[in-house]
Protein backbone atom coordinates (compact mmCIF):
# COMPACT_ATOMS: atom_id res chain seq x y z
CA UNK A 1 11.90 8.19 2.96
CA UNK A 2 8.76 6.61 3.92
CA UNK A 3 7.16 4.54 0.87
CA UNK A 4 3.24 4.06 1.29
CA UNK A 5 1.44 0.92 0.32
CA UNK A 6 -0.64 1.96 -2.85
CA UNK A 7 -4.49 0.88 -1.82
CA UNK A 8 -6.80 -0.61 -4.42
CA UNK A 9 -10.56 0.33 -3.23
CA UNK A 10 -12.74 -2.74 -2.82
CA UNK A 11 -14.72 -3.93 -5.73
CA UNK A 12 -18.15 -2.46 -5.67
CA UNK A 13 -21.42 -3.67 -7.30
CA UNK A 14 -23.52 -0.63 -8.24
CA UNK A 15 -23.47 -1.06 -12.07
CA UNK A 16 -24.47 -4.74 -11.96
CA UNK A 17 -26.79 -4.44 -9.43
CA UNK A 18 -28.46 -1.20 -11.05
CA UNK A 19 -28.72 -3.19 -14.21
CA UNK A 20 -29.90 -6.70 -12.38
CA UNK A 21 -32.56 -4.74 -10.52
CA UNK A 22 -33.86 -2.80 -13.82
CA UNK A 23 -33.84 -5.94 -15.61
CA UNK A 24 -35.90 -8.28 -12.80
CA UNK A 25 -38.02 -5.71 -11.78
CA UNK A 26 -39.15 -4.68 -15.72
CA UNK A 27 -38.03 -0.70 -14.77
CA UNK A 28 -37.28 1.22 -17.20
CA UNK A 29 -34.30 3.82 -16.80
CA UNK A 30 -36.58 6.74 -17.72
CA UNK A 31 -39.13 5.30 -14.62
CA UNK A 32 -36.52 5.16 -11.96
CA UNK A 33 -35.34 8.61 -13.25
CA UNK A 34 -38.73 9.95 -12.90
CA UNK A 35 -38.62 8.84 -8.89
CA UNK A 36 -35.29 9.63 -8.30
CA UNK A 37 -34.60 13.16 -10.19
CA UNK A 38 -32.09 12.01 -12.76
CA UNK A 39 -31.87 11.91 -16.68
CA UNK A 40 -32.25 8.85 -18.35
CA UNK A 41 -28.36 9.43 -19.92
CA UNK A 42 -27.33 9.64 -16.30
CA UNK A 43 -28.68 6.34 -15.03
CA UNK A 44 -27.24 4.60 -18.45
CA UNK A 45 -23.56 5.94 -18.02
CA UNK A 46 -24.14 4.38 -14.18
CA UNK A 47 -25.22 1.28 -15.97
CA UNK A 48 -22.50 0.90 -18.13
CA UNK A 49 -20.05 1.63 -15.66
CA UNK A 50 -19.32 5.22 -17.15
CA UNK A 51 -19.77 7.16 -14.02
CA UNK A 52 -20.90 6.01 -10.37
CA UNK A 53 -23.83 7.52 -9.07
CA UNK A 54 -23.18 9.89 -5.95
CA UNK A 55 -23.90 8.82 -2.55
CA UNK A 56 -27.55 11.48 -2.77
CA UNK A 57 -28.89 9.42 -5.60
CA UNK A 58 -27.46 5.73 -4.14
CA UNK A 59 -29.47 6.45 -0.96
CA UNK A 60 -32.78 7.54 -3.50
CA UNK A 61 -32.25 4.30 -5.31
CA UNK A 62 -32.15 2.02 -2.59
CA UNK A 63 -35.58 3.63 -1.06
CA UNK A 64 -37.07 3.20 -4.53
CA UNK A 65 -36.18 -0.82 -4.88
CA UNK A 66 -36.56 -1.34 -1.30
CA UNK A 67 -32.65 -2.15 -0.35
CA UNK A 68 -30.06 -1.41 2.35
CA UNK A 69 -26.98 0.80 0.71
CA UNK A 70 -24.85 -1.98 1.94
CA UNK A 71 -26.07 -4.65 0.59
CA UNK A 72 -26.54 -2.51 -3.22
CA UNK A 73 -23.12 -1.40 -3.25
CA UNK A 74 -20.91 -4.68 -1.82
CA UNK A 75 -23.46 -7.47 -2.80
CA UNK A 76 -23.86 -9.17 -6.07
CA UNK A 77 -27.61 -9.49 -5.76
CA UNK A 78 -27.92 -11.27 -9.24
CA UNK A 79 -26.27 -14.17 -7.03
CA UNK A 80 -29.74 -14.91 -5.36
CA UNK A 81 -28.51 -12.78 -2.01
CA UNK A 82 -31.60 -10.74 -2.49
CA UNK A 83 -32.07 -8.98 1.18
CA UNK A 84 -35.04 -6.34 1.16
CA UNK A 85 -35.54 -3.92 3.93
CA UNK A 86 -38.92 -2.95 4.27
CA UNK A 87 -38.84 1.01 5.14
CA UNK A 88 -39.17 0.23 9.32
CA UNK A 89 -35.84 -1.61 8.94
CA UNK A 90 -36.93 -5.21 9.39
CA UNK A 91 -35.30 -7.80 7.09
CA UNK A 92 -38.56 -9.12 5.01
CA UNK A 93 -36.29 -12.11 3.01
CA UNK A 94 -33.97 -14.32 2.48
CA UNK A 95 -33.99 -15.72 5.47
CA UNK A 96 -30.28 -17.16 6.93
């Protein structure tokens, strides 16, 4: 019998970067759920790590802060690695 290697998904950053971004930006949940379609209870269960938003409403988020999907989901941004795509796709800061 074959035995499979259990996989543990990769850590992801969603809820702390949701919150960081609220929090530096001064958005309120009930604001971002205004832009992106979605109850205020909603955003706070993403917040506190209660649900994960799905992929439809990751994609709306990072248009409405101005981020890649990559960098929301795998980077801690709270860590100072702030990229921000501007919407033509060029890299507007940090610099390397």
């Amino acid at each position: 019998m074959t035995r499979y290697k259990k996989i543990t998904p990769p850590e992801n950053y969603i809820r702390t970067n949701l919150r960081w971004l609220l929090f530096t930006r001064g958005i309120l949940m009930k604001e971002l759920g205004i832009a992106i379609g979605e109850s205020v209870p909603t955003i706070s269960n993403w917040v506190r790590y209660k649900a994960i938003p799905p992929i439809q409403k990751i994609q709306k988020i990072c248009l409405f802060f101005g981020i890649a999907i990559d960098d929301f989901v795998n980077v801690d941004l709270s860590n100072g690695n702030m990229p921000v795509v501007a919407r033509n796709g060029k890299m507007l800061g940090p610099k390397p």
